[in-house]
Protein backbone atom coordinates (compact mmCIF):
# COMPACT_ATOMS: atom_id res chain seq x y z
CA UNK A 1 -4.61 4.62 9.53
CA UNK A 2 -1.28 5.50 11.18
CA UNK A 3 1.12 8.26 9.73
CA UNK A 4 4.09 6.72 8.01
CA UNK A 5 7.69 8.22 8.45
CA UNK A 6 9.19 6.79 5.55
CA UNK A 7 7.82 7.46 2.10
CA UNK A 8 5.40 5.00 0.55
CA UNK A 9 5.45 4.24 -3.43
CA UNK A 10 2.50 7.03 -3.68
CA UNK A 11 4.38 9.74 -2.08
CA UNK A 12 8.07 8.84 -3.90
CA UNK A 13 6.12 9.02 -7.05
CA UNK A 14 4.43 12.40 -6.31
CA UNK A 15 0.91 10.90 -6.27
CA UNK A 16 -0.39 12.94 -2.95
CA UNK A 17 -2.66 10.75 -0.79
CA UNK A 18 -4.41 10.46 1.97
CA UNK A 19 -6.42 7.90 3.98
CA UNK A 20 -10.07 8.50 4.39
CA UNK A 21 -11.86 9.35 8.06
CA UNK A 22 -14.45 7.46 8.87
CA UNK A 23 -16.73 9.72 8.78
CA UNK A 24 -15.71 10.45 5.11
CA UNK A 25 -15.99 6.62 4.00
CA UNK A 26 -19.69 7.08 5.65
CA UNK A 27 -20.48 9.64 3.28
CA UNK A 28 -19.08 8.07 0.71
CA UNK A 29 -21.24 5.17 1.36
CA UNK A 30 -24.15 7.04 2.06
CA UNK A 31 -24.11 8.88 -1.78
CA UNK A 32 -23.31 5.62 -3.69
CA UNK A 33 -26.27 4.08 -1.91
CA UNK A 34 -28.57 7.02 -2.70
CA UNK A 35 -27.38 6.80 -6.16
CA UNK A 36 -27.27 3.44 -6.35
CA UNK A 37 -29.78 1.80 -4.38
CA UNK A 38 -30.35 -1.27 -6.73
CA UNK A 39 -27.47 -2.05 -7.22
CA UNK A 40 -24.92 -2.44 -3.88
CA UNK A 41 -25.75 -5.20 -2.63
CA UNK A 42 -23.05 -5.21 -0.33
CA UNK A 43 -19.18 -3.84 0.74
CA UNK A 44 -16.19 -5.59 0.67
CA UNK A 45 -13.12 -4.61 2.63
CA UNK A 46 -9.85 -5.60 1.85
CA UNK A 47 -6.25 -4.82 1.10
CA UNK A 48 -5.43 -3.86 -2.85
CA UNK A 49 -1.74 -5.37 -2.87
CA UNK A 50 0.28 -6.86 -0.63
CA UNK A 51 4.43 -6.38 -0.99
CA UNK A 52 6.08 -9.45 0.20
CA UNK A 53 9.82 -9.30 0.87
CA UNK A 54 12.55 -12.30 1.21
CA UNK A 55 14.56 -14.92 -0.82
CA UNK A 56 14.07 -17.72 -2.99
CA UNK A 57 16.79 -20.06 -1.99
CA UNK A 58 16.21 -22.29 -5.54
CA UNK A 59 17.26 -18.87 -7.62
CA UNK A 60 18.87 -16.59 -6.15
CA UNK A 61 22.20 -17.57 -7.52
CA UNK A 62 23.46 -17.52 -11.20
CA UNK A 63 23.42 -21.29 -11.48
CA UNK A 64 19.98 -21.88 -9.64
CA UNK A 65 18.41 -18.80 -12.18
CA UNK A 66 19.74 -20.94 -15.37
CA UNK A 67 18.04 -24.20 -13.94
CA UNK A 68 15.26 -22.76 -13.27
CA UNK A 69 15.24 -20.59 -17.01
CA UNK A 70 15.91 -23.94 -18.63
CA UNK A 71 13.27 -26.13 -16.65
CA UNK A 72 10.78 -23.29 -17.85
CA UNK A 73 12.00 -23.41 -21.59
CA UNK A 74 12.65 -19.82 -21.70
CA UNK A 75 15.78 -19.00 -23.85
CA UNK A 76 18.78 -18.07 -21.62
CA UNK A 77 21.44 -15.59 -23.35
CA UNK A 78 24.03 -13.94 -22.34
């Protein structure tokens, strides 16, 4: 993975992190399969969140919030 210049959530938290080589996710492989060998039956690769950024045009004003807090039942107070 590439080096980031701005600090992600782990690092503004203080949770030190890395990414792992590829030679380290082998290993890692390797020893949960020789521990394991019943029981993997395969690997899935994917991405654990995704952060999505932008507006919604329906709420994003005082008026379209209350609609929308109404339409949903939930109690809206001051």
């Amino acid at each position: 993975m590439d080096q980031h210049t701005a600090p992600n959530e782990r690092q503004q938290y203080g949770e030190k992190f890395r990414s792992h080589t590829g030679v380290e996710k082998k290993r890692w492989r390797k020893l949960l399969d020789a521990h394991f060998p019943d029981v993997i039956t395969g690997v899935l690769s994917c991405y654990d969140r995704l952060m999505l950024q932008g507006t919604l045009p329906n709420i994003c004003f005082a008026g379209g919030m209350e609609q929308y807090l109404r339409r949903c039942g939930i109690a809206y107070k001051d």
